[in-house]
PDB file of N, CA and C in Angstrom:
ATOM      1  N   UNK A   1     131.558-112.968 256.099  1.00  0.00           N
ATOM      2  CA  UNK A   1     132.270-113.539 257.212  1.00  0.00           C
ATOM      3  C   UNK A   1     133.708-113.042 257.274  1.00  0.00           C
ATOM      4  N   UNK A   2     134.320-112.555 256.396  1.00  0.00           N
ATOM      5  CA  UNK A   2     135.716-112.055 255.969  1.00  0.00           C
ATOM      6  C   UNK A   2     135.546-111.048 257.063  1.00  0.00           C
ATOM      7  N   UNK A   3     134.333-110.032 257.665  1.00  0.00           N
ATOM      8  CA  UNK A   3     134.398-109.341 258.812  1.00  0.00           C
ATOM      9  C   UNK A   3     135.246-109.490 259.964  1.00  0.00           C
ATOM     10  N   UNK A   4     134.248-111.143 260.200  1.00  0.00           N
ATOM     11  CA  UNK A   4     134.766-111.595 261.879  1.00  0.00           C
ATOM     12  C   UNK A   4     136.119-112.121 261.936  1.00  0.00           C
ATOM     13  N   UNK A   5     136.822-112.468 260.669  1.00  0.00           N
ATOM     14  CA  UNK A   5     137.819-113.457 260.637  1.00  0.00           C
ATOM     15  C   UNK A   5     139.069-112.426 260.244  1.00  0.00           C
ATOM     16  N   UNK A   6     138.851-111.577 260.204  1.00  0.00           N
ATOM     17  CA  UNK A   6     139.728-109.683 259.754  1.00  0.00           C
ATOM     18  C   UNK A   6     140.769-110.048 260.475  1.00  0.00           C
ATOM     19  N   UNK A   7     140.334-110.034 262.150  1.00  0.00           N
ATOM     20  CA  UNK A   7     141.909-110.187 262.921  1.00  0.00           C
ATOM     21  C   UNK A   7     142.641-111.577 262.885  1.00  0.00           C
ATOM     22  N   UNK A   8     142.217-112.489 262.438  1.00  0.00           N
ATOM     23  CA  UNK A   8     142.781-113.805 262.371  1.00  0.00           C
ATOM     24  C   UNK A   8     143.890-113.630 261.428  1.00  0.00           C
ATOM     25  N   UNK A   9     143.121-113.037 260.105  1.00  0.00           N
ATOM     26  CA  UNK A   9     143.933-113.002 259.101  1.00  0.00           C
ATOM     27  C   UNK A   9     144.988-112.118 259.228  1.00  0.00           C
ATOM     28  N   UNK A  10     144.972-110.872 259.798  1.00  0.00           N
ATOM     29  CA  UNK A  10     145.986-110.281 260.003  1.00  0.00           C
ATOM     30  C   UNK A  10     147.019-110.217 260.790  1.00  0.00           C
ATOM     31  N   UNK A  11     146.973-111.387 261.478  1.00  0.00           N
ATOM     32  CA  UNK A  11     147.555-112.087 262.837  1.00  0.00           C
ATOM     33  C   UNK A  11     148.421-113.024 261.398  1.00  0.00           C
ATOM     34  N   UNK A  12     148.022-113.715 260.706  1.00  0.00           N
ATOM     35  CA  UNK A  12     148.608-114.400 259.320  1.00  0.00           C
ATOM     36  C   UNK A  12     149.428-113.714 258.669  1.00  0.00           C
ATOM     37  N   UNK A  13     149.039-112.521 258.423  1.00  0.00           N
ATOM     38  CA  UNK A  13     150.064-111.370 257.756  1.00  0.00           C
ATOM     39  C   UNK A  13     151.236-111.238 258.293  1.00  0.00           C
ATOM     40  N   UNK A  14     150.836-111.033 259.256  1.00  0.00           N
ATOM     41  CA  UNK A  14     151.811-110.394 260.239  1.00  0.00           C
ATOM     42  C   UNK A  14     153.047-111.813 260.536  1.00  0.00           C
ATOM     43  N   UNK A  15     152.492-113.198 260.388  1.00  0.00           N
ATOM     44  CA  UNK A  15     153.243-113.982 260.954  1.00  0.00           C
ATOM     45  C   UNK A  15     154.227-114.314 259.095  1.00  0.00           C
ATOM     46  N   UNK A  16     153.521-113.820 258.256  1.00  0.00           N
ATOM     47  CA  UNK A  16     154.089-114.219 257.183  1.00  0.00           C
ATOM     48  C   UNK A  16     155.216-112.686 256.882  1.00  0.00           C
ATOM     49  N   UNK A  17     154.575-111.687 257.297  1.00  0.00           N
ATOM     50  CA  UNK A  17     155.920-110.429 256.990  1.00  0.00           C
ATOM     51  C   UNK A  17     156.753-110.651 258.040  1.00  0.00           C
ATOM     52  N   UNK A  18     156.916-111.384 259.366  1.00  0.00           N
ATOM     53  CA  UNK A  18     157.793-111.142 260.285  1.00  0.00           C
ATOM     54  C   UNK A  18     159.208-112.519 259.469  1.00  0.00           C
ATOM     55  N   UNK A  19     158.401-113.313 258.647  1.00  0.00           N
ATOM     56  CA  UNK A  19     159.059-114.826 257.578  1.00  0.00           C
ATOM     57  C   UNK A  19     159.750-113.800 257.049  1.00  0.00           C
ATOM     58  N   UNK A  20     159.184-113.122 255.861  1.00  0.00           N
ATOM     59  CA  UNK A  20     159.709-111.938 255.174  1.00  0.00           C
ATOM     60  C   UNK A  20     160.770-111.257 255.369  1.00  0.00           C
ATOM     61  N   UNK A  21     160.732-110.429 256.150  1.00  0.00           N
ATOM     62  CA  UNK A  21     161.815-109.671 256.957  1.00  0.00           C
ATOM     63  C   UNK A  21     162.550-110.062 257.683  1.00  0.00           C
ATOM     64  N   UNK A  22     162.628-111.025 258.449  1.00  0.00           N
ATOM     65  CA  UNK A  22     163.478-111.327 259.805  1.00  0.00           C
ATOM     66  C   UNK A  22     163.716-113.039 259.870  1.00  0.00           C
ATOM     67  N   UNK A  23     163.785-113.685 258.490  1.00  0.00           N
ATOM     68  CA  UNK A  23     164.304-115.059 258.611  1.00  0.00           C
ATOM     69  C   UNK A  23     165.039-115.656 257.025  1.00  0.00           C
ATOM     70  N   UNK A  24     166.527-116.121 257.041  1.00  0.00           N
ATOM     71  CA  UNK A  24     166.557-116.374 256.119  1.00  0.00           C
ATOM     72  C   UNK A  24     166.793-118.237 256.204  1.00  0.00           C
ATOM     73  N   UNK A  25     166.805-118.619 255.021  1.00  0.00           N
ATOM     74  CA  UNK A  25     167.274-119.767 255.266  1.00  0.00           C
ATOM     75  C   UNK A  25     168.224-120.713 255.938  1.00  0.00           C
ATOM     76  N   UNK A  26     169.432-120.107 256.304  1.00  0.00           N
ATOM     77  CA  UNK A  26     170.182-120.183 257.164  1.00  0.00           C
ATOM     78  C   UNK A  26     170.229-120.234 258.161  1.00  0.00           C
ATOM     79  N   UNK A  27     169.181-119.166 259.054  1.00  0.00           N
ATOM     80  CA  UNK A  27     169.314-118.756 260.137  1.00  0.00           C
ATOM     81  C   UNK A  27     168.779-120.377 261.199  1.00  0.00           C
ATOM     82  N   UNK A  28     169.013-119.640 262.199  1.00  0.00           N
ATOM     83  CA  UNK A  28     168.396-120.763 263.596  1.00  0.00           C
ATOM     84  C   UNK A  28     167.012-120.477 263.923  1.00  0.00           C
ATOM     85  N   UNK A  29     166.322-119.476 263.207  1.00  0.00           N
ATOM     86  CA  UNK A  29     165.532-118.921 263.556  1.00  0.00           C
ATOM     87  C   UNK A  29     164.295-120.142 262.369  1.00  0.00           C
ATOM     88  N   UNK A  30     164.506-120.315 261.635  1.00  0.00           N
ATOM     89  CA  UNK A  30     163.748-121.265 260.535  1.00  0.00           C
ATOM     90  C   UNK A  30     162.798-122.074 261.156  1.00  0.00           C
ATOM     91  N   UNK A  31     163.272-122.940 262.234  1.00  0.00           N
ATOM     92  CA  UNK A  31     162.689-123.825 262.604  1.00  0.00           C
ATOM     93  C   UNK A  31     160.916-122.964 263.810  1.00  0.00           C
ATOM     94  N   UNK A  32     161.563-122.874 264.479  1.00  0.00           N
ATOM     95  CA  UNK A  32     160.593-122.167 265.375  1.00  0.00           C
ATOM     96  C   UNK A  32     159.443-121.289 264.728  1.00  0.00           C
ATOM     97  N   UNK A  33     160.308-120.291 263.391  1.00  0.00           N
ATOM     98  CA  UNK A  33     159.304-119.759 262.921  1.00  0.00           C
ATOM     99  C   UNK A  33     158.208-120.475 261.896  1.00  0.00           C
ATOM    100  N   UNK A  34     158.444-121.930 261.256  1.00  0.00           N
ATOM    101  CA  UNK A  34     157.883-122.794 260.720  1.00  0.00           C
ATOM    102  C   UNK A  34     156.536-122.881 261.271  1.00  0.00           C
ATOM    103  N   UNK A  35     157.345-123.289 262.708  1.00  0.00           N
ATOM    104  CA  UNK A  35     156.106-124.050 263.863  1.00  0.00           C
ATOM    105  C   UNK A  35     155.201-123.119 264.072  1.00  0.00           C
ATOM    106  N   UNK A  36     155.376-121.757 264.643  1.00  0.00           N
ATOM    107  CA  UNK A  36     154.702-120.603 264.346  1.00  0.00           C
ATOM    108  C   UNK A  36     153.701-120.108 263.826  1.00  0.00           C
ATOM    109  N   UNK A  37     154.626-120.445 262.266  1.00  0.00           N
ATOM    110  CA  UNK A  37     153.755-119.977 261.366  1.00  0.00           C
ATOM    111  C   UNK A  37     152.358-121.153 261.309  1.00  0.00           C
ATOM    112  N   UNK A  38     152.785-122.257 261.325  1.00  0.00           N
ATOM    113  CA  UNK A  38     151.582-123.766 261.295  1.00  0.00           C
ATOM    114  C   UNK A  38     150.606-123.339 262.097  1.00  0.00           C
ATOM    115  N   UNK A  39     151.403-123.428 263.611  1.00  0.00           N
ATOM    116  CA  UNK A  39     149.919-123.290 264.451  1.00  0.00           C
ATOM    117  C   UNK A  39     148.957-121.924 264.469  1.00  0.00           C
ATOM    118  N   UNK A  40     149.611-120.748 263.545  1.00  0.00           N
ATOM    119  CA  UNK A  40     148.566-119.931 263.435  1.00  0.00           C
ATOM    120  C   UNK A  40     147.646-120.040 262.244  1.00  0.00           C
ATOM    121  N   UNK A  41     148.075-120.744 261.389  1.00  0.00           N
ATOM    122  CA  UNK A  41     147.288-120.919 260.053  1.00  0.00           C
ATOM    123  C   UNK A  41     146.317-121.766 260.547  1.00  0.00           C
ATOM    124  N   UNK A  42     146.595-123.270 261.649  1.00  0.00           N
ATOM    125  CA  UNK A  42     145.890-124.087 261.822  1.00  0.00           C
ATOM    126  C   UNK A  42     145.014-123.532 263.086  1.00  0.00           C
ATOM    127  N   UNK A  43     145.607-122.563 263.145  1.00  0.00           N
ATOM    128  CA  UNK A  43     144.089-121.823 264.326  1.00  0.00           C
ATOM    129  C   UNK A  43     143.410-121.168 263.519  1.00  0.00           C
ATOM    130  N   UNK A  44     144.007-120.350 262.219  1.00  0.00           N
ATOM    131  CA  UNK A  44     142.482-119.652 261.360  1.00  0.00           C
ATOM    132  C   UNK A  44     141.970-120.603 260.883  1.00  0.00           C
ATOM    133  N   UNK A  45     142.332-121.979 260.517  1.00  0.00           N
ATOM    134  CA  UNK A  45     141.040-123.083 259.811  1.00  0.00           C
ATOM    135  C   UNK A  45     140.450-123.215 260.753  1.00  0.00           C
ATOM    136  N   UNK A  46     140.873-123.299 262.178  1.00  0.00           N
ATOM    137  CA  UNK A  46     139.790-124.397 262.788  1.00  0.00           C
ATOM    138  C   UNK A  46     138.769-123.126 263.289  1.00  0.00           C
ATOM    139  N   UNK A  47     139.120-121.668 263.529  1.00  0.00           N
ATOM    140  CA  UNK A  47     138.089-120.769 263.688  1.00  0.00           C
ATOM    141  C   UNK A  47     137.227-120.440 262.420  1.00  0.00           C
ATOM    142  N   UNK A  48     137.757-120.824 261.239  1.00  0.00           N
ATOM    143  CA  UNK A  48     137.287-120.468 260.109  1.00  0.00           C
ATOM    144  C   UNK A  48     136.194-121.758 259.791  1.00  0.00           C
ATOM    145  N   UNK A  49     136.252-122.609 260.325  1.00  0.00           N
ATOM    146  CA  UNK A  49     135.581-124.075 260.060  1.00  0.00           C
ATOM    147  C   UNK A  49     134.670-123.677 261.222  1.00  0.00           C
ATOM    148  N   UNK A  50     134.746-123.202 262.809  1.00  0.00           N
ATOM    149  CA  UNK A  50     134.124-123.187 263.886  1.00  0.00           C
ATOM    150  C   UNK A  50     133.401-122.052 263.268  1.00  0.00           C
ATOM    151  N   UNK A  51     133.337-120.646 262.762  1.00  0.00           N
ATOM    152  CA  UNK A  51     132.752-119.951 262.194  1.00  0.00           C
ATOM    153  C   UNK A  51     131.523-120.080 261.327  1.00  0.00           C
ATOM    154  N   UNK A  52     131.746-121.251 260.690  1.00  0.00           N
ATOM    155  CA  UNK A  52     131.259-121.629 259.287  1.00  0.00           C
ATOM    156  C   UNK A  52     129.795-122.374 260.027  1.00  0.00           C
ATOM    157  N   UNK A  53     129.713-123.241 260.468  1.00  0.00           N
ATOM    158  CA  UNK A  53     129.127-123.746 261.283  1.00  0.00           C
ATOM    159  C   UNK A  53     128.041-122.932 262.112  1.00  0.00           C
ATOM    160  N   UNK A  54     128.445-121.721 262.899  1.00  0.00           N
ATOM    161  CA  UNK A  54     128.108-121.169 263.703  1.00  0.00           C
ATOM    162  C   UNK A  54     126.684-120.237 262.525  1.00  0.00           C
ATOM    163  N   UNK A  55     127.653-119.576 261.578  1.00  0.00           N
ATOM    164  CA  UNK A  55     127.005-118.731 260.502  1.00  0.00           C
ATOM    165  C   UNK A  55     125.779-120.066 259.818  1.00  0.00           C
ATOM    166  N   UNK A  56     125.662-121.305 259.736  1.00  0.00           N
ATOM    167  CA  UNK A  56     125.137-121.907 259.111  1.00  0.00           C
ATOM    168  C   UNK A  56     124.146-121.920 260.766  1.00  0.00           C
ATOM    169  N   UNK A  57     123.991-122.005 261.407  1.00  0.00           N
ATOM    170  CA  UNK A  57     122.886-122.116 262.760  1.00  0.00           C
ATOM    171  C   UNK A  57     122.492-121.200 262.496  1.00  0.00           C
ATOM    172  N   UNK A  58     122.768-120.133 262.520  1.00  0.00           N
ATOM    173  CA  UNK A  58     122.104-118.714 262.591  1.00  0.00           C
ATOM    174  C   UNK A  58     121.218-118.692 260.937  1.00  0.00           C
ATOM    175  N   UNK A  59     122.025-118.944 259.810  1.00  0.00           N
ATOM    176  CA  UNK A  59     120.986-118.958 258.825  1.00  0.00           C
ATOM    177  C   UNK A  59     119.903-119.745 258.765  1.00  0.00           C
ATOM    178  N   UNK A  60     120.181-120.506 259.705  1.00  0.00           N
ATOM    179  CA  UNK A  60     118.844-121.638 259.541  1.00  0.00           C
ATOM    180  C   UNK A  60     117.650-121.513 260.529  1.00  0.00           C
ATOM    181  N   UNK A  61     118.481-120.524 261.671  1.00  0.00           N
ATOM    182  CA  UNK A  61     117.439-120.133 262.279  1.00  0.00           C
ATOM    183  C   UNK A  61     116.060-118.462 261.967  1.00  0.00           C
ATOM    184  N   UNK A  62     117.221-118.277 261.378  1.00  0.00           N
ATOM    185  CA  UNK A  62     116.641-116.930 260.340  1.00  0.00           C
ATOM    186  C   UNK A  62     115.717-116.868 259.647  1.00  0.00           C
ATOM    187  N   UNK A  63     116.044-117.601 258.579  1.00  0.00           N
ATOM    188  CA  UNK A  63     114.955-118.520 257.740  1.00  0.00           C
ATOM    189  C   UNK A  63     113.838-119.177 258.259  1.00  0.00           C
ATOM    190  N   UNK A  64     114.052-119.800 259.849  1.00  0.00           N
ATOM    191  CA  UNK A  64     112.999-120.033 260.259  1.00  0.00           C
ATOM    192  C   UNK A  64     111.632-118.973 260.736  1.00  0.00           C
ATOM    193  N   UNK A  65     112.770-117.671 260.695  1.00  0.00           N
ATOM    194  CA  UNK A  65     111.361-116.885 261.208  1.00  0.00           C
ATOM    195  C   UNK A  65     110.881-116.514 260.110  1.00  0.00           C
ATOM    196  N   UNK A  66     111.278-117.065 258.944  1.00  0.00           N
ATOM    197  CA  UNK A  66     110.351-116.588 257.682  1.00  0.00           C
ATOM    198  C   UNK A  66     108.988-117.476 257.628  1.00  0.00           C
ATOM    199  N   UNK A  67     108.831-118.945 258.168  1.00  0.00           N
ATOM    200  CA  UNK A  67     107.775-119.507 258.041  1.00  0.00           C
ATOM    201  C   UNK A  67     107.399-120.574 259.239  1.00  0.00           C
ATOM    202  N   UNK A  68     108.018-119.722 260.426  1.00  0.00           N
ATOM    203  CA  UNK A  68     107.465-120.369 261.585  1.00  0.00           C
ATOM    204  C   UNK A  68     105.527-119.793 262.076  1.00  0.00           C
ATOM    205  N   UNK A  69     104.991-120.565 262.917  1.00  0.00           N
ATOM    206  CA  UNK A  69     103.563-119.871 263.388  1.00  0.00           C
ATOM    207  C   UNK A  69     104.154-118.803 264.261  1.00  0.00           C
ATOM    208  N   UNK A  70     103.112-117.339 263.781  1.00  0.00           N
ATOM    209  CA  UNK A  70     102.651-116.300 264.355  1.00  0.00           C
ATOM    210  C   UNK A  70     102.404-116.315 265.795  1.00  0.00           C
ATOM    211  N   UNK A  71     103.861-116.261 266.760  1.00  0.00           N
ATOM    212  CA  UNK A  71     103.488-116.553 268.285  1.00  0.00           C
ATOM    213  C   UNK A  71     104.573-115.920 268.653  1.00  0.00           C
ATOM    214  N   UNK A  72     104.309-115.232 269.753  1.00  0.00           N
ATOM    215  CA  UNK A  72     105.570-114.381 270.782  1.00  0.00           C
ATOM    216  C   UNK A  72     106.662-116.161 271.211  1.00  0.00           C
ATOM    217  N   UNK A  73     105.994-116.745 271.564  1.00  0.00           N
ATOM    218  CA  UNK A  73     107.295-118.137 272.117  1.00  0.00           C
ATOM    219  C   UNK A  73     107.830-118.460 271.061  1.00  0.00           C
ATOM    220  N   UNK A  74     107.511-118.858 270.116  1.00  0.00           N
ATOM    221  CA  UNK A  74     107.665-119.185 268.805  1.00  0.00           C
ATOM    222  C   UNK A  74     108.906-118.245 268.148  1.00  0.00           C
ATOM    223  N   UNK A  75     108.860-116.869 268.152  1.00  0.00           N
ATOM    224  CA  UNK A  75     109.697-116.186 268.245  1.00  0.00           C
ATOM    225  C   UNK A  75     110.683-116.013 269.073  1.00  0.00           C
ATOM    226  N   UNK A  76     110.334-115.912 270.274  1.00  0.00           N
ATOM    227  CA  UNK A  76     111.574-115.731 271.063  1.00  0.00           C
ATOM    228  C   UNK A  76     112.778-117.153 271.417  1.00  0.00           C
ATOM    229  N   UNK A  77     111.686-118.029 270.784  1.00  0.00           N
ATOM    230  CA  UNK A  77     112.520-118.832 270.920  1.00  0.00           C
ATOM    231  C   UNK A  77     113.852-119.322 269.438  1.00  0.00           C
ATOM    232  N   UNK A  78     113.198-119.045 268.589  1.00  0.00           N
ATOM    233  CA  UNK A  78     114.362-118.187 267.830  1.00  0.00           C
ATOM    234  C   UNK A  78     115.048-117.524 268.045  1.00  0.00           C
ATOM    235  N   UNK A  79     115.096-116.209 268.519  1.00  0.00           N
ATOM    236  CA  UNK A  79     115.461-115.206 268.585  1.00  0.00           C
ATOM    237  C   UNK A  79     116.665-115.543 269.660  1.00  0.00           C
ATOM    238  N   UNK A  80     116.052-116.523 270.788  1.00  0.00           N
ATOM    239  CA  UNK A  80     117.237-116.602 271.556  1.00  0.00           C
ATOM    240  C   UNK A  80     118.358-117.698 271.077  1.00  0.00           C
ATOM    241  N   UNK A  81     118.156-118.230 270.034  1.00  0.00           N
ATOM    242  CA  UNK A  81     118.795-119.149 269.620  1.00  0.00           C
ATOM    243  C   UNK A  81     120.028-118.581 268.787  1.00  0.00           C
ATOM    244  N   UNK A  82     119.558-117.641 268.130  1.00  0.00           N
ATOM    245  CA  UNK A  82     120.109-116.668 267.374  1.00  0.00           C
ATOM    246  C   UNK A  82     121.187-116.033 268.398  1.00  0.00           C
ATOM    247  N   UNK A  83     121.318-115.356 269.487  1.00  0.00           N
ATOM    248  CA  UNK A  83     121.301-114.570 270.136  1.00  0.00           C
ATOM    249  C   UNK A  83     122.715-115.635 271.115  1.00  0.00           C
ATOM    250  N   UNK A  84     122.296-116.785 271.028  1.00  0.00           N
ATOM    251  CA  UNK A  84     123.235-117.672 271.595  1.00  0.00           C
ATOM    252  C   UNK A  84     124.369-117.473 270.840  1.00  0.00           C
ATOM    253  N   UNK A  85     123.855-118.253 269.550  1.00  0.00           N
ATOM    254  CA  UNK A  85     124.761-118.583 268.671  1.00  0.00           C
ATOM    255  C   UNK A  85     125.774-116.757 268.707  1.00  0.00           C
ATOM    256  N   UNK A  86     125.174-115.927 268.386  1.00  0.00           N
ATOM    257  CA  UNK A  86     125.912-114.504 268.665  1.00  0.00           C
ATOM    258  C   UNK A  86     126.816-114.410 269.679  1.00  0.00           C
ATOM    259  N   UNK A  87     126.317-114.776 271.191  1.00  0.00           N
ATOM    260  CA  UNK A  87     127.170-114.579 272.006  1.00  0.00           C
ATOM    261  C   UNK A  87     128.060-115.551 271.989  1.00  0.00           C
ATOM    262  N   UNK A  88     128.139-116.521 271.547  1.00  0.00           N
ATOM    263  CA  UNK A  88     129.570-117.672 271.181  1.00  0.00           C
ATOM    264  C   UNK A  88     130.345-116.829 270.480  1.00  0.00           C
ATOM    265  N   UNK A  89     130.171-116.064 269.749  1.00  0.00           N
ATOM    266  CA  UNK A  89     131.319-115.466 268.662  1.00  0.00           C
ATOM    267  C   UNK A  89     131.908-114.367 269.243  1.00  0.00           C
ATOM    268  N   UNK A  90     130.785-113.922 270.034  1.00  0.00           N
ATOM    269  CA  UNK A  90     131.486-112.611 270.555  1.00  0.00           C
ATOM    270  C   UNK A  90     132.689-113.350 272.460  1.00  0.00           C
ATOM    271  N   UNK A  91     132.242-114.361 272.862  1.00  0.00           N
ATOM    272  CA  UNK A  91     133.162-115.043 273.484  1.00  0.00           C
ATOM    273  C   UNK A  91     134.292-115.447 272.782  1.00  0.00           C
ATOM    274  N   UNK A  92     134.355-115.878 272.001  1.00  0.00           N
ATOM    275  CA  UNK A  92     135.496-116.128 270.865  1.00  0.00           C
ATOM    276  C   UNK A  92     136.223-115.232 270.135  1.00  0.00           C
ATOM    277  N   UNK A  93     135.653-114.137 270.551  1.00  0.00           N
ATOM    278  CA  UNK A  93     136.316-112.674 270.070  1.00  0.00           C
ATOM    279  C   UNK A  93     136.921-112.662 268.873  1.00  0.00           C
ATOM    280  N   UNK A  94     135.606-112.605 268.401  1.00  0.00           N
ATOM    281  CA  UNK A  94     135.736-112.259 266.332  1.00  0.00           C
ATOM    282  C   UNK A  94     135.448-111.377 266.450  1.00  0.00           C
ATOM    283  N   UNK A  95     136.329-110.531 265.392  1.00  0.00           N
ATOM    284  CA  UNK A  95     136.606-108.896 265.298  1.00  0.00           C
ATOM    285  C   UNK A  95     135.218-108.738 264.236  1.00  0.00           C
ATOM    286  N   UNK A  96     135.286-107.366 264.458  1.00  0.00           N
ATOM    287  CA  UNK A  96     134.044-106.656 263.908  1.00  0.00           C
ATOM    288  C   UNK A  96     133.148-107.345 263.938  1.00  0.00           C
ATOM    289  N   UNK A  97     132.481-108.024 265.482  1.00  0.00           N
ATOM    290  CA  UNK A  97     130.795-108.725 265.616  1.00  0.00           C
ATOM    291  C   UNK A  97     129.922-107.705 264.996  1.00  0.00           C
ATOM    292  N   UNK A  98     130.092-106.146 265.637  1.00  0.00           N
ATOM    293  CA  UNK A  98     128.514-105.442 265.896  1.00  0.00           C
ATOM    294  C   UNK A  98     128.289-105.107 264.090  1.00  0.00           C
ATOM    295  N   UNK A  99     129.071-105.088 263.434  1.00  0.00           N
ATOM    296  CA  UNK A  99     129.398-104.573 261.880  1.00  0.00           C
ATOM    297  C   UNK A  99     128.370-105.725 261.157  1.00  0.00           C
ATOM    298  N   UNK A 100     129.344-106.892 261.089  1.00  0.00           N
ATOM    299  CA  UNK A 100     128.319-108.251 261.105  1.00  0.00           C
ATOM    300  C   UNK A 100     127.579-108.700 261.256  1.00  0.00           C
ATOM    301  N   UNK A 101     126.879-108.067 262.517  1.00  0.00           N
ATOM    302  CA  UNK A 101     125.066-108.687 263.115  1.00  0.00           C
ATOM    303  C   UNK A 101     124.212-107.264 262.385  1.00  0.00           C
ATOM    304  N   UNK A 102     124.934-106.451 262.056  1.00  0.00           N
ATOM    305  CA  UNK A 102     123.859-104.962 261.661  1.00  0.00           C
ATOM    306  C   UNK A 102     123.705-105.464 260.272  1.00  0.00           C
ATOM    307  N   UNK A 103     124.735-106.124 259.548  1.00  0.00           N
ATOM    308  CA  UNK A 103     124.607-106.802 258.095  1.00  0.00           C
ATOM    309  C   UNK A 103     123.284-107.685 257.595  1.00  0.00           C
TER     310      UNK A 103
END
């Protein structure tokens, strides 16, 4: 999952080297970049928690085609379940989907 969540985290990096470089304790700048920094960490949990979830549907539907009955509906109806759950992530624009679903 470290795939889909690549740009989140580096959106984190980035908010922690801009701390790094361009804020000291003093500055006026402290406050704002605090807030900043919060609401991007608290957007990778809650995509990282919304992720988690998503990856747990899909394994369970996976698994189901290991010992569901031998039927085209039966399948596809997996398959589209699967296929849902996929296109939520790729609406949510998690980096490296196609890398991830070939996995």
């Amino acid at each position: 999952m470290a795939l889909l969540v690549a740009g989140l985290r580096r959106d984190c990096q980035d908010v922690i080297l801009e701390g790094c470089t361009g804020v000291v304790w003093e500055s006026y700048k402290v406050d704002p970049f605090v807030k900043k920094m919060a609401e991007q960490f608290y957007a990778f949990q809650d995509r990282v928690e919304e992720l988690l979830q998503i990856d747990e549907e899909i394994t369970v539907e996976v698994r189901a085609l290991e010992t569901c009955a031998y039927s085209a509906s039966t399948f596809r109806d997996i398959i589209e379940k699967i296929q849902k759950a996929v296109d939520s992530l790729s609406l949510k624009r998690y980096s490296n989907l196609g890398k991830w679903v070939e996995r």
